[in-house]
PDB file of N, CA and C in Angstrom:
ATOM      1  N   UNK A   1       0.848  -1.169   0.000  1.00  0.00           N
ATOM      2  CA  UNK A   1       0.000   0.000   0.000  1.00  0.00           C
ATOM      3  C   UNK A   1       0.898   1.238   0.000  1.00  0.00           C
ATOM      4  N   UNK A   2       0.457   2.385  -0.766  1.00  0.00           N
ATOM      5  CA  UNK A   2       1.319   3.322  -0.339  1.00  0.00           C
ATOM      6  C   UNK A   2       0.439   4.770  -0.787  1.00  0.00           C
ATOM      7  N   UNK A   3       0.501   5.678   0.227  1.00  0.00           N
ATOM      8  CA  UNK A   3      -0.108   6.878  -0.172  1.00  0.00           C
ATOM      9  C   UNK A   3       1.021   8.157  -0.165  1.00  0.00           C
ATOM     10  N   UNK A   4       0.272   9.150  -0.546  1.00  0.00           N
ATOM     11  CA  UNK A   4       0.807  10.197  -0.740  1.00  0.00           C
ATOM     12  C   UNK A   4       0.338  11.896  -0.283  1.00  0.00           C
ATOM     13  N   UNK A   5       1.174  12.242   0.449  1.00  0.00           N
ATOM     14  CA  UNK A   5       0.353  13.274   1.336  1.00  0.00           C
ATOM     15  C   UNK A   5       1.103  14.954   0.514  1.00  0.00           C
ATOM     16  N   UNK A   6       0.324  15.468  -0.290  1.00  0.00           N
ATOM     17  CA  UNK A   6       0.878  16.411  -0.204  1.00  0.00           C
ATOM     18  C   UNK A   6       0.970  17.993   0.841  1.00  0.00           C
ATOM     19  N   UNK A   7       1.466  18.212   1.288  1.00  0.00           N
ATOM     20  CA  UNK A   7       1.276  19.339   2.332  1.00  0.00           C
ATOM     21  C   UNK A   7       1.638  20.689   2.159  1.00  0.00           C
ATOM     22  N   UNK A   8       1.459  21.511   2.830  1.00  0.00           N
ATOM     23  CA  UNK A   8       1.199  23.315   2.259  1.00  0.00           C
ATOM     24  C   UNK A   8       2.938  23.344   2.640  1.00  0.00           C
ATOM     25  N   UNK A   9       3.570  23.999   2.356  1.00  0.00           N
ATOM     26  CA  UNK A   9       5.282  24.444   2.641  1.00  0.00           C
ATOM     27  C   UNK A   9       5.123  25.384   4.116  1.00  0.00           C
ATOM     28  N   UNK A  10       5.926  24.479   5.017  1.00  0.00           N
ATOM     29  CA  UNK A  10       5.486  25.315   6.306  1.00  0.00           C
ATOM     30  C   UNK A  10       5.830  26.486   6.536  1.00  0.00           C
ATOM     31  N   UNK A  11       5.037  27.557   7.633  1.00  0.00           N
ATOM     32  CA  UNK A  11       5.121  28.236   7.586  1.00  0.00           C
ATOM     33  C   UNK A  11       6.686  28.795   8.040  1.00  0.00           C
ATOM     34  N   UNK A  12       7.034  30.215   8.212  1.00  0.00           N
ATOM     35  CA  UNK A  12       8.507  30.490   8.592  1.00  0.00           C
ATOM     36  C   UNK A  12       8.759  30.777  10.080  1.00  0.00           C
ATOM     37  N   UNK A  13       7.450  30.535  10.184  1.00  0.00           N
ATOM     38  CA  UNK A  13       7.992  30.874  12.134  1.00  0.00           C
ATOM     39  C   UNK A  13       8.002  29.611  12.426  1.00  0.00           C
ATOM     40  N   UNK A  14       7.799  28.286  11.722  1.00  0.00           N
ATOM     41  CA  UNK A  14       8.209  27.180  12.270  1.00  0.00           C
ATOM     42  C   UNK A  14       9.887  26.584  12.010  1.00  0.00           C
ATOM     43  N   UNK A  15      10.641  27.552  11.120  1.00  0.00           N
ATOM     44  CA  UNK A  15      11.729  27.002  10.883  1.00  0.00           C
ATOM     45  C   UNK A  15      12.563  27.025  12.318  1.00  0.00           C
ATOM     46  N   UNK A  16      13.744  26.348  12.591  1.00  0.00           N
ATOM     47  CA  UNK A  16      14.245  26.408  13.744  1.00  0.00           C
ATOM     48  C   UNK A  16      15.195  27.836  14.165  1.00  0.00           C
ATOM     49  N   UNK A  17      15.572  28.008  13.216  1.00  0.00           N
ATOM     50  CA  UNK A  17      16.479  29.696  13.503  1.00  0.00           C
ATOM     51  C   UNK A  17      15.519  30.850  13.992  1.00  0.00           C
ATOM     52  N   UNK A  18      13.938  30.514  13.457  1.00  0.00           N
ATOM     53  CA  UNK A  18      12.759  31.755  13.996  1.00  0.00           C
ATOM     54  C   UNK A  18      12.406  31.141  14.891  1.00  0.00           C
ATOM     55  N   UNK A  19      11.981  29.786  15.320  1.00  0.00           N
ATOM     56  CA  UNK A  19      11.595  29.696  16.620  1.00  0.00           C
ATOM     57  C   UNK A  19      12.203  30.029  17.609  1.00  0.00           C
ATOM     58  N   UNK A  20      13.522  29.687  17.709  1.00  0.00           N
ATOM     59  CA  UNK A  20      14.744  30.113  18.674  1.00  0.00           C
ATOM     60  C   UNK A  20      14.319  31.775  19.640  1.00  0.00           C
ATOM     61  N   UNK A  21      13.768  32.728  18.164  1.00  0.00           N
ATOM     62  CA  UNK A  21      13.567  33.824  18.427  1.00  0.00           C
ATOM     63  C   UNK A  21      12.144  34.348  19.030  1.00  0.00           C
ATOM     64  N   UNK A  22      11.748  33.747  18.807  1.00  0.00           N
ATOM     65  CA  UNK A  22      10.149  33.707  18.982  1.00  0.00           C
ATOM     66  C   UNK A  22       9.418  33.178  20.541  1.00  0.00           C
ATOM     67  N   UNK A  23       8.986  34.021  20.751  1.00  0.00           N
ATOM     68  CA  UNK A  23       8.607  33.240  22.310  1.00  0.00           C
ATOM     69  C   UNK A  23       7.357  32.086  22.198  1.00  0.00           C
ATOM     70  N   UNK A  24       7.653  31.306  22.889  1.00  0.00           N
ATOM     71  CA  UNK A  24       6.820  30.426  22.273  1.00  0.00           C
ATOM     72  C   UNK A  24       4.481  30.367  22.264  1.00  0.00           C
ATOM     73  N   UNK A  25       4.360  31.614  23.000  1.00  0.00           N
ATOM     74  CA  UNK A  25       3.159  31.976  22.719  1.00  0.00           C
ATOM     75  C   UNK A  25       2.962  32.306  21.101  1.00  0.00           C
ATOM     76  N   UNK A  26       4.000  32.503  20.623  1.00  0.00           N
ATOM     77  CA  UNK A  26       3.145  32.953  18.935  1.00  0.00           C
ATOM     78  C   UNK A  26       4.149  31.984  18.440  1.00  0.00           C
ATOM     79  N   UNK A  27       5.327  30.736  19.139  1.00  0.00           N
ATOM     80  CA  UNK A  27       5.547  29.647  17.841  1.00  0.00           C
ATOM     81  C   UNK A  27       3.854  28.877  18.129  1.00  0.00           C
ATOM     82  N   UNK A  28       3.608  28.514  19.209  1.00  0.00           N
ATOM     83  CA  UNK A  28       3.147  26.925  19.320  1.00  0.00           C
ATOM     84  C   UNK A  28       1.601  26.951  18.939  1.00  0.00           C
ATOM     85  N   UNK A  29       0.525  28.130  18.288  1.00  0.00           N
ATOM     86  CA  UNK A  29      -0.477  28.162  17.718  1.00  0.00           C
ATOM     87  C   UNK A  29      -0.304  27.658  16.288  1.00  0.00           C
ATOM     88  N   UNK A  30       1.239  28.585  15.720  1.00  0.00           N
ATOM     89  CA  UNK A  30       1.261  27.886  14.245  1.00  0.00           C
ATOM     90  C   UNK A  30       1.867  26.394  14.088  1.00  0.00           C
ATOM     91  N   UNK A  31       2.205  25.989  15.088  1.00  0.00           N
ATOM     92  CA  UNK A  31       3.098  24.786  15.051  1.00  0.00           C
ATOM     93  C   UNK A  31       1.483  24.152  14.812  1.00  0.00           C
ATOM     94  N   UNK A  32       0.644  24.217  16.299  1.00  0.00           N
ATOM     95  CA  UNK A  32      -0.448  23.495  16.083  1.00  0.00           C
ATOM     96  C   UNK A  32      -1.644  23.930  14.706  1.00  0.00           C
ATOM     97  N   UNK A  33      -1.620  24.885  14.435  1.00  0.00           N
ATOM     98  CA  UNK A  33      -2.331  24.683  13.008  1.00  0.00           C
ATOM     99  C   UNK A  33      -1.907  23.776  11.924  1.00  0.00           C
ATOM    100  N   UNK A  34      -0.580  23.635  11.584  1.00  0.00           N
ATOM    101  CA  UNK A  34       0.386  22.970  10.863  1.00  0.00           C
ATOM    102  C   UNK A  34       0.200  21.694  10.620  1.00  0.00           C
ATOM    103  N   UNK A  35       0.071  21.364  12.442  1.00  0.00           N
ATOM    104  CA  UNK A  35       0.220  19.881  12.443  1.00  0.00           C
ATOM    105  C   UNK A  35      -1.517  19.543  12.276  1.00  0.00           C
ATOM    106  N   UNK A  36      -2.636  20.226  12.790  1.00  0.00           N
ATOM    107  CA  UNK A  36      -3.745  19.741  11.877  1.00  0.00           C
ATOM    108  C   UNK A  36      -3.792  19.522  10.286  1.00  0.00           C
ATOM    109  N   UNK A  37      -3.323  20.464  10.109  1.00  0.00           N
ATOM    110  CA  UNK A  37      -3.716  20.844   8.765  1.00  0.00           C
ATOM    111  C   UNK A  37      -3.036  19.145   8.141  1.00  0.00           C
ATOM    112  N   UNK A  38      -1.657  18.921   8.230  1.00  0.00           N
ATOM    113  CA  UNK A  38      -1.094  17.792   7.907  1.00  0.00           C
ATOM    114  C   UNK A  38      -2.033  16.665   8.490  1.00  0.00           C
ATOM    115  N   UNK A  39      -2.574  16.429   9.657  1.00  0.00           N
ATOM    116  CA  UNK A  39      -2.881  14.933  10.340  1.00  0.00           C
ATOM    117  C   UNK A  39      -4.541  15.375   8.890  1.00  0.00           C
ATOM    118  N   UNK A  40      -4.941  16.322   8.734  1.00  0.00           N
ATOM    119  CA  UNK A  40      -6.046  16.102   8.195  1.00  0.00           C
ATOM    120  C   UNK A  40      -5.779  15.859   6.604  1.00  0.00           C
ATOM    121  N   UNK A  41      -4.636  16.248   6.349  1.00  0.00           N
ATOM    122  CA  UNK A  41      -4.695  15.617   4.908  1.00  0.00           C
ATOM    123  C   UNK A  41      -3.895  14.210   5.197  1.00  0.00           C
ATOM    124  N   UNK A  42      -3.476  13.721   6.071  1.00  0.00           N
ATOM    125  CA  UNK A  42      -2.979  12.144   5.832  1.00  0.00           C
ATOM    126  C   UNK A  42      -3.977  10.998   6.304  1.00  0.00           C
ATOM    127  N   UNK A  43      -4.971  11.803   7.089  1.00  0.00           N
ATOM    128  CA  UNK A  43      -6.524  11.064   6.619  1.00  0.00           C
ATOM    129  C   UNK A  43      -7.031  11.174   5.824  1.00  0.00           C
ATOM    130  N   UNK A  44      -7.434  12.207   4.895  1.00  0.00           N
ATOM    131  CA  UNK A  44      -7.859  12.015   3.774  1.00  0.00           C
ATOM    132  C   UNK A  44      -7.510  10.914   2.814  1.00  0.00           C
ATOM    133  N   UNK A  45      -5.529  10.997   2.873  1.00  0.00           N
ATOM    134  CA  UNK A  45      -5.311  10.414   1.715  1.00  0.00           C
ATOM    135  C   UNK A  45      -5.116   8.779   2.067  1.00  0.00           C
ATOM    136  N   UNK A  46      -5.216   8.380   3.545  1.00  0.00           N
ATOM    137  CA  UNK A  46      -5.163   7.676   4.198  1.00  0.00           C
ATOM    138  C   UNK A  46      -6.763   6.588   4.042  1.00  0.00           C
ATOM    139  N   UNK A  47      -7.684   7.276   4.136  1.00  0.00           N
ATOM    140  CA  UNK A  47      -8.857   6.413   4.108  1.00  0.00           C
ATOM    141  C   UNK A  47      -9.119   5.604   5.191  1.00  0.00           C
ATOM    142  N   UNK A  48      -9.553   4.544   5.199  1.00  0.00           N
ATOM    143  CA  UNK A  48     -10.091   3.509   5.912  1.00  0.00           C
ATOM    144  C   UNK A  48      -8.866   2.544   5.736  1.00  0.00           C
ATOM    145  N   UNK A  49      -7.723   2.460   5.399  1.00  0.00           N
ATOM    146  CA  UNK A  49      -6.989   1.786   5.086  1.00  0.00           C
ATOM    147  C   UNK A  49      -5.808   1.726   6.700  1.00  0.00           C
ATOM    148  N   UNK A  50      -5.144   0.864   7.201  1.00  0.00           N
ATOM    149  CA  UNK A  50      -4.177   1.433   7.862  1.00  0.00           C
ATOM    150  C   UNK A  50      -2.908   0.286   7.397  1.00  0.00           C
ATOM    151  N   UNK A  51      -1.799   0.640   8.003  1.00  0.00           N
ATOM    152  CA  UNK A  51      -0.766   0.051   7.942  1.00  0.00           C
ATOM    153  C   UNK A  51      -0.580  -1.294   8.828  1.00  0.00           C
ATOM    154  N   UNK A  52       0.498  -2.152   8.706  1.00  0.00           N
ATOM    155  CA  UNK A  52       0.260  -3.621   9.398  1.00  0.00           C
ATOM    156  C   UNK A  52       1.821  -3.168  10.513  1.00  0.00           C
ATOM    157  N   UNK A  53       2.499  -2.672   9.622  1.00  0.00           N
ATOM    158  CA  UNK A  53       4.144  -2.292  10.048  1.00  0.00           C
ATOM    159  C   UNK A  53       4.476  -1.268   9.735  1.00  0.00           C
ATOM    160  N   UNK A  54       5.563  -0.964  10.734  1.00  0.00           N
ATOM    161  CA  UNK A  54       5.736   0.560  10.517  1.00  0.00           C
ATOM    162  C   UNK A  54       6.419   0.802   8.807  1.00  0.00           C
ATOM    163  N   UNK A  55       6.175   1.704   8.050  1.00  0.00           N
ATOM    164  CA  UNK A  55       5.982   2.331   6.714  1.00  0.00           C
ATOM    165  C   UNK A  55       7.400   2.583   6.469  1.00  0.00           C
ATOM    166  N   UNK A  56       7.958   2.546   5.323  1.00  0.00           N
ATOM    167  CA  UNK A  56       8.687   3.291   4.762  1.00  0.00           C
ATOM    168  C   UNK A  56       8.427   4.786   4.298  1.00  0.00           C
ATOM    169  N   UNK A  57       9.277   6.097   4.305  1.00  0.00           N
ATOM    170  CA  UNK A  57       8.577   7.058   4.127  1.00  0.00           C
ATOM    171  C   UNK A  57       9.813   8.107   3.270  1.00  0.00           C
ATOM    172  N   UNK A  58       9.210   8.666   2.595  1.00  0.00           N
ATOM    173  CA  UNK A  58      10.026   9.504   2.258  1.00  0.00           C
ATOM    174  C   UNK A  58       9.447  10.799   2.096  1.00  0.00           C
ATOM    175  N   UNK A  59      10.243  11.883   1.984  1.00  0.00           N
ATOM    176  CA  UNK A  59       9.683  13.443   2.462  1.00  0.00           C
ATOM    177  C   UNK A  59      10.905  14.147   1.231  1.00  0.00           C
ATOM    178  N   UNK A  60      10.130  14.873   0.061  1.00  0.00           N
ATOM    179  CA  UNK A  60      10.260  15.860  -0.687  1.00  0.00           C
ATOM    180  C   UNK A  60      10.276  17.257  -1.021  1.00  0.00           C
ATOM    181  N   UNK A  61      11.446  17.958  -0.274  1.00  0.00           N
ATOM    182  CA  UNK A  61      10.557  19.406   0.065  1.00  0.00           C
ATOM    183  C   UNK A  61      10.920  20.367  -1.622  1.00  0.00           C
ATOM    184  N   UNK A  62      10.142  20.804  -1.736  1.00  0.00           N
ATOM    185  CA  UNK A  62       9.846  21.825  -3.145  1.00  0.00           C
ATOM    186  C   UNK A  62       9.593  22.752  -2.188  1.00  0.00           C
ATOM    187  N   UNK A  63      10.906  24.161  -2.520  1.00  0.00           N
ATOM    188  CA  UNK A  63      10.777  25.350  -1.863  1.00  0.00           C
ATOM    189  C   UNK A  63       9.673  26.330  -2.864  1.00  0.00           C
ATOM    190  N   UNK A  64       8.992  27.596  -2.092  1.00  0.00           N
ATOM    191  CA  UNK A  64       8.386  27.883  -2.642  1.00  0.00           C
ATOM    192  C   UNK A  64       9.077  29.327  -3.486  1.00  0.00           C
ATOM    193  N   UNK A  65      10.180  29.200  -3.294  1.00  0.00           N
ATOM    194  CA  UNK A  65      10.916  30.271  -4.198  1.00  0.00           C
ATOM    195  C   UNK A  65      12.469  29.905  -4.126  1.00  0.00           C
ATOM    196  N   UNK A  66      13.420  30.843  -4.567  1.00  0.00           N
ATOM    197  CA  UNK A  66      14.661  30.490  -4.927  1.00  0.00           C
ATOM    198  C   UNK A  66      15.547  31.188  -3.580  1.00  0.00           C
ATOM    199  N   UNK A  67      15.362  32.010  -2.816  1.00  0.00           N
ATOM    200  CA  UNK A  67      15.457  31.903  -1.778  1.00  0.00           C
ATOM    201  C   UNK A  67      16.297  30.735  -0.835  1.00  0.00           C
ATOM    202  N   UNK A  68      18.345  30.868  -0.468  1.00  0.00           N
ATOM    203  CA  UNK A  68      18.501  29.836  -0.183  1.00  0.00           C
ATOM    204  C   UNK A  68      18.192  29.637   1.616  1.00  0.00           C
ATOM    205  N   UNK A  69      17.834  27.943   1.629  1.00  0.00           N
ATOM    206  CA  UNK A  69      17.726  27.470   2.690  1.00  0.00           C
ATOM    207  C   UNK A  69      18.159  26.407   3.178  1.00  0.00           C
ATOM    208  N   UNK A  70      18.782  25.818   3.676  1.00  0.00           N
ATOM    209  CA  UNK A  70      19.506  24.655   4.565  1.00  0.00           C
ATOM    210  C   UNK A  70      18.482  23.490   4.893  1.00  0.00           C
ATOM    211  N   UNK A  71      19.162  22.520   4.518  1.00  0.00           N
ATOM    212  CA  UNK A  71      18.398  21.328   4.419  1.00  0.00           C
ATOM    213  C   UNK A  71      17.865  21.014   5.414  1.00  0.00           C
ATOM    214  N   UNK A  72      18.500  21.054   6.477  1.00  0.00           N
ATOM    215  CA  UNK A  72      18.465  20.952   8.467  1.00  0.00           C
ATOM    216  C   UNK A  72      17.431  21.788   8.600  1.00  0.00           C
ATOM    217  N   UNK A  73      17.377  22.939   8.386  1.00  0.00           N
ATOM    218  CA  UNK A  73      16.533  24.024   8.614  1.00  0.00           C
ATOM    219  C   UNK A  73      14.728  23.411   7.975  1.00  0.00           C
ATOM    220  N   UNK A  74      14.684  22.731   6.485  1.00  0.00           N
ATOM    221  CA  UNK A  74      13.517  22.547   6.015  1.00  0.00           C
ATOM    222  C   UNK A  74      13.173  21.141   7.206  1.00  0.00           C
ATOM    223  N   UNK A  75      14.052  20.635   7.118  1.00  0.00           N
ATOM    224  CA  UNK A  75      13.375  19.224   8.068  1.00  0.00           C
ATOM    225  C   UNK A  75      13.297  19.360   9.270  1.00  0.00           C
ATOM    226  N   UNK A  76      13.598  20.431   9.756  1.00  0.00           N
ATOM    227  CA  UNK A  76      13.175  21.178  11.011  1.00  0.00           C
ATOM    228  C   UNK A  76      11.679  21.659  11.433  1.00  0.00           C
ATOM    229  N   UNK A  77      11.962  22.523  10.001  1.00  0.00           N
ATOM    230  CA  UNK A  77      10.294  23.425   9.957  1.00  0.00           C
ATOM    231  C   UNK A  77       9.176  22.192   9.966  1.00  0.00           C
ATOM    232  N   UNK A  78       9.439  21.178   9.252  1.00  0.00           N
ATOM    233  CA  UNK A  78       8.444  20.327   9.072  1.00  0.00           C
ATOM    234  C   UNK A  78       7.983  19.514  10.066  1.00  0.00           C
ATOM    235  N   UNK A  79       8.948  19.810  11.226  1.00  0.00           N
ATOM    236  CA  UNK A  79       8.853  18.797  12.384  1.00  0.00           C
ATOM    237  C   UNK A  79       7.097  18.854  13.201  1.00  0.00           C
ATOM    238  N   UNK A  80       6.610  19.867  13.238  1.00  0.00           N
ATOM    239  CA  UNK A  80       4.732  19.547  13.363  1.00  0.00           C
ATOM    240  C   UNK A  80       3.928  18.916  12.335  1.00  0.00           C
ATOM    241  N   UNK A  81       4.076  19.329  11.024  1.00  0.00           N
ATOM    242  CA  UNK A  81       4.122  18.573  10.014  1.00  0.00           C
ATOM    243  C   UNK A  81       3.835  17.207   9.928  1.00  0.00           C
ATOM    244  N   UNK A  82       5.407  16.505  10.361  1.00  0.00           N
ATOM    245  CA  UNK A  82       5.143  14.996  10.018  1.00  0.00           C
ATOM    246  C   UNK A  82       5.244  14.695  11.690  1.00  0.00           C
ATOM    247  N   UNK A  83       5.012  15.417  12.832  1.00  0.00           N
ATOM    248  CA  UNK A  83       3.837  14.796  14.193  1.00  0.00           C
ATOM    249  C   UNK A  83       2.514  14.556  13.349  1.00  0.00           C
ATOM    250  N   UNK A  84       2.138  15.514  12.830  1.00  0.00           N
ATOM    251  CA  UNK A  84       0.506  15.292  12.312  1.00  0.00           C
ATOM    252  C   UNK A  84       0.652  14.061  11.729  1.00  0.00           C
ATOM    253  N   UNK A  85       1.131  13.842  10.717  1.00  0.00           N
ATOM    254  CA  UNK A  85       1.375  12.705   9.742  1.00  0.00           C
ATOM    255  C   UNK A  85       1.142  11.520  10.751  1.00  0.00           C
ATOM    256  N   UNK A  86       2.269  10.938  11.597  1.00  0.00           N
ATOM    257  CA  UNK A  86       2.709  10.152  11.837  1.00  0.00           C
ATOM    258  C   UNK A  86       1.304   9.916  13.186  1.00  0.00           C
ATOM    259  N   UNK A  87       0.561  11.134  13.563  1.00  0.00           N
ATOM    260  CA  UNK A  87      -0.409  10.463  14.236  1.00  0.00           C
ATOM    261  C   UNK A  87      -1.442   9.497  13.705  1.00  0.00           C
ATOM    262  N   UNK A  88      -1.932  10.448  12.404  1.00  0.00           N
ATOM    263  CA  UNK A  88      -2.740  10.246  11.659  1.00  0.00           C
ATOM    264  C   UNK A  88      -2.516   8.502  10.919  1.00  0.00           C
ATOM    265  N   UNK A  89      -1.111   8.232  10.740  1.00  0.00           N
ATOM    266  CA  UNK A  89      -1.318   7.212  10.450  1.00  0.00           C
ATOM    267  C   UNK A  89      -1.107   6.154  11.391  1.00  0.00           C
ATOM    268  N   UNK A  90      -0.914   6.280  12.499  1.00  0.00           N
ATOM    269  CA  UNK A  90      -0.948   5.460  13.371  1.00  0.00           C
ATOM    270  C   UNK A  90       0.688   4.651  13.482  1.00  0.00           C
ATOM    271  N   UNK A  91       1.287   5.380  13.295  1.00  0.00           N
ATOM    272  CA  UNK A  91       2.855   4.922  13.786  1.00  0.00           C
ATOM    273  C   UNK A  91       3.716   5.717  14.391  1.00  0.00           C
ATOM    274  N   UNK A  92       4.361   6.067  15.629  1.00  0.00           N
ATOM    275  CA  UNK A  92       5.323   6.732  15.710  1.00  0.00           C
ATOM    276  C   UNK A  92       6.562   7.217  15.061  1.00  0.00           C
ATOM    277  N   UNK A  93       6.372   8.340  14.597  1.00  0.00           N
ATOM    278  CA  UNK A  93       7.673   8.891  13.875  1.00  0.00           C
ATOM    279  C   UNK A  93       9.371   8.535  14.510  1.00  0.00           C
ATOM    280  N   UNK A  94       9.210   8.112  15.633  1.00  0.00           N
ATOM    281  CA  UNK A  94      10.650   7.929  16.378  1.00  0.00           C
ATOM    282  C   UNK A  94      11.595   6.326  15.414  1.00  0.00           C
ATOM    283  N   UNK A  95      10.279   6.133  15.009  1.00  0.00           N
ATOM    284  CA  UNK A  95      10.831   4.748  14.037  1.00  0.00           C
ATOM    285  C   UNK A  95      11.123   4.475  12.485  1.00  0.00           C
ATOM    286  N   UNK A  96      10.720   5.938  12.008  1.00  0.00           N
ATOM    287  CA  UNK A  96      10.611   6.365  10.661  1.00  0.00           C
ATOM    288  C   UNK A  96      12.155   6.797  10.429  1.00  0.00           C
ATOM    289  N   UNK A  97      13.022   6.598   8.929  1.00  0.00           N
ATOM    290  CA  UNK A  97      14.088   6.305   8.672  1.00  0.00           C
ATOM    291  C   UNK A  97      13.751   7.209   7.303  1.00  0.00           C
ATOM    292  N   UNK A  98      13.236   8.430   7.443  1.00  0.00           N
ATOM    293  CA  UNK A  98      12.642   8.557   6.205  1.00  0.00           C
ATOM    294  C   UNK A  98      13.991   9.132   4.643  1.00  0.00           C
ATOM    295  N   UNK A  99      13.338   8.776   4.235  1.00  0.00           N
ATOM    296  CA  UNK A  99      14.930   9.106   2.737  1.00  0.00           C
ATOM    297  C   UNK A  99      14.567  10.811   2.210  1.00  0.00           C
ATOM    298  N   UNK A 100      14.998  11.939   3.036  1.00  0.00           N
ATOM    299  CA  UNK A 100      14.987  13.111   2.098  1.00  0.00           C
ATOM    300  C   UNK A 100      15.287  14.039   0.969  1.00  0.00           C
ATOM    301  N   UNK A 101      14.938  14.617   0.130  1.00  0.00           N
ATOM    302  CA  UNK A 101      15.095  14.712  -0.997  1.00  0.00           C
ATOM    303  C   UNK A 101      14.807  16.256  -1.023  1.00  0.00           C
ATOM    304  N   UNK A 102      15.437  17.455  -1.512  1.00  0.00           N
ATOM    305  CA  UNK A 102      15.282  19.103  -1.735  1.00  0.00           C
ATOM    306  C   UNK A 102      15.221  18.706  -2.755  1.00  0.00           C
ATOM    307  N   UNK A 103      14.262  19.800  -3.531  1.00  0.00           N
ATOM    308  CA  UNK A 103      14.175  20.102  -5.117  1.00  0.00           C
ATOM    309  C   UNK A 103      13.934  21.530  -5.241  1.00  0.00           C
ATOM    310  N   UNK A 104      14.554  21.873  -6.497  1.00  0.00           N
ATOM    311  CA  UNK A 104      14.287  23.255  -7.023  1.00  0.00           C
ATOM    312  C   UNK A 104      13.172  24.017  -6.228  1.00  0.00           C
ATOM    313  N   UNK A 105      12.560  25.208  -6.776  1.00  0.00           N
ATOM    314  CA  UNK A 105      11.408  26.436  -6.052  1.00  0.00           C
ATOM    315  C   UNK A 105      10.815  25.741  -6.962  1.00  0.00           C
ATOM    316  N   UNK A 106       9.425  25.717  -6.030  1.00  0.00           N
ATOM    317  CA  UNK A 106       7.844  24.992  -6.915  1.00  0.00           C
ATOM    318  C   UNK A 106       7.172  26.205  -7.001  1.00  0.00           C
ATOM    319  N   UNK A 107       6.547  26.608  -8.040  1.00  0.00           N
ATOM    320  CA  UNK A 107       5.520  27.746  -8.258  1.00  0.00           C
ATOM    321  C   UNK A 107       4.274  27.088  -8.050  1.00  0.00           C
ATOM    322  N   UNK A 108       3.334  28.079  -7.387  1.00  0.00           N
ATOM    323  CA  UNK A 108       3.534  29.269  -6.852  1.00  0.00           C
ATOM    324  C   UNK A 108       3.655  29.177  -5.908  1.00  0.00           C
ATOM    325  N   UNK A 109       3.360  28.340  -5.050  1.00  0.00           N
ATOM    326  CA  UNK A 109       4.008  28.145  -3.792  1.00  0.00           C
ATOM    327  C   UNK A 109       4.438  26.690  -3.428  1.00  0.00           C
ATOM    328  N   UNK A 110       5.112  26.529  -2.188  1.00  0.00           N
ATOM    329  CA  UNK A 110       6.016  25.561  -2.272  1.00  0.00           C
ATOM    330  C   UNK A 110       5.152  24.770  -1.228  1.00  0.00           C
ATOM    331  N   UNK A 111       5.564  23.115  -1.371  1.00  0.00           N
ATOM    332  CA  UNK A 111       5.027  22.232  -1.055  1.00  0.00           C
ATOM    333  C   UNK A 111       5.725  21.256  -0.333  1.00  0.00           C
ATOM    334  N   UNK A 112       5.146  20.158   0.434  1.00  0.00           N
ATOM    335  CA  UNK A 112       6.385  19.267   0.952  1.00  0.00           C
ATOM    336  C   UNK A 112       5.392  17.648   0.799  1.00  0.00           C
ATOM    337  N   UNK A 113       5.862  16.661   0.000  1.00  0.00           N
ATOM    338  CA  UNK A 113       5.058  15.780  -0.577  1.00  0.00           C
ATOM    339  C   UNK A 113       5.873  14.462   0.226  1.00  0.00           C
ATOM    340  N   UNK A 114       4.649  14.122   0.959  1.00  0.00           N
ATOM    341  CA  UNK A 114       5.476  12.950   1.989  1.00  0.00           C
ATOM    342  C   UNK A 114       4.546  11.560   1.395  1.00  0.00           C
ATOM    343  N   UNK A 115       5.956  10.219   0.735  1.00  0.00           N
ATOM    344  CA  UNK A 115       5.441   9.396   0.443  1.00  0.00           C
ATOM    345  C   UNK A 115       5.436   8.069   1.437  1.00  0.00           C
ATOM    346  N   UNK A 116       4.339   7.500   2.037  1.00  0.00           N
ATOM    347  CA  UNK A 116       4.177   6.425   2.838  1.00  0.00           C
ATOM    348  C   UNK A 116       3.850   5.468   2.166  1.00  0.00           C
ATOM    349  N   UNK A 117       5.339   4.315   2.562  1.00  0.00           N
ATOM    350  CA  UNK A 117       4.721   3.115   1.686  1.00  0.00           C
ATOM    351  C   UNK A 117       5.152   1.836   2.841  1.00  0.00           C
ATOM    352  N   UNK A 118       4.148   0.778   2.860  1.00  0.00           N
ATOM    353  CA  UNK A 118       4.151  -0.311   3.463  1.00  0.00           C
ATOM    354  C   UNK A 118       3.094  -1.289   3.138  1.00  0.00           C
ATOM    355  N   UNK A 119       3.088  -2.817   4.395  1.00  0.00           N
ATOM    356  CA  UNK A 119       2.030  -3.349   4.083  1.00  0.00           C
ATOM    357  C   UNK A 119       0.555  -2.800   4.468  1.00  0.00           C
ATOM    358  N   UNK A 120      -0.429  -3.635   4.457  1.00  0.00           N
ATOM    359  CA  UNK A 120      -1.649  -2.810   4.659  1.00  0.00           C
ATOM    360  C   UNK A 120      -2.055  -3.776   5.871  1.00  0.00           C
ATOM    361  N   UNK A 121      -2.722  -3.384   6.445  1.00  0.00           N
ATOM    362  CA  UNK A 121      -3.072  -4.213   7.690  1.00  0.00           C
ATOM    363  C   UNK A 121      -4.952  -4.916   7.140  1.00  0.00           C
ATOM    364  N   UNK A 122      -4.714  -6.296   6.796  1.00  0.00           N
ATOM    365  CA  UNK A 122      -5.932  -6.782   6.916  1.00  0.00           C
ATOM    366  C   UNK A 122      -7.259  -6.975   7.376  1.00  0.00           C
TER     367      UNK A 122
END
C-alpha cells in the first residue's frame, strides 16, 4: 500500500532559527495549526486503510521560491508537520528512517510531498 500526502510548505515561524527567536506563545499556535492541517490531509489520503508495520517514508521538500535554505533548517520546519502525519497514520515517527530529498522552487508556492509506503493491515 502506499499513499501520498501532499502538504502546504510550512510556515517560517516554524523554521528552527525563527523559533529560537520567537517566544513560544506565537511559535506553538502555528506549530499546532500545521500539524492539523497535515494529520487532516494524511486522513484524507489515508482512508479507511491502515498500515500492518511501521511504513517506509520519504519526504520531498519543493521550496516555494529560490530563496537559499539549509536542508536541516527545512526538516526542522516540518517537524509539526510529520507529528501530524505520523499520528494520523498510526505509527510513531521515532521509528521512521525517512529518505529526504530538496528540489528546485515549486511555483507558486512551495510544497512538501510525503510518500508512505508499506504493508496494509488486513
Amino acid at each position: 500500500m502506499q499513499i501520498r500526502i501532499v502538504c502546504p510548505w510550512p510556515p517560517g515561524a516554524l523554521t528552527p532559527n525563527a523559533k529560537r527567536r520567537l517566544h513560544w506563545s506565537r511559535y506553538s499556535p502555528v506549530a499546532k495549526r500545521y500539524r492539523i492541517a497535515c494529520w487532516t490531509l494524511a486522513r484524507e489520503a489515508l482512508g479507511l486503510a491502515r498500515f500492518a508495520a511501521p511504513p517506509s517514508v520519504k519526504i520531498e521538500f519543493h521550496p516555494p521560491d529560490a530563496r537559499h535554505r539549509d536542508d536541516d533548517n527545512m526538516v526542522g520546519a516540518f517537524k509539526a508537520g510529520r507529528d501530524g502525519i505520523a499520528e494520523a497514520i498510526a505509527f510513531d515517527d521515532r521509528h521512521w528512517r525517512p529518505a529526504y530529498t530538496f528540489h528546485p522552487p515549486h511555483r507558486p508556492a512551495g510544497q512538501v510531498v510525503v510518500t508512505i509506503e508499506g504493508e496494509a493491515k488486513v
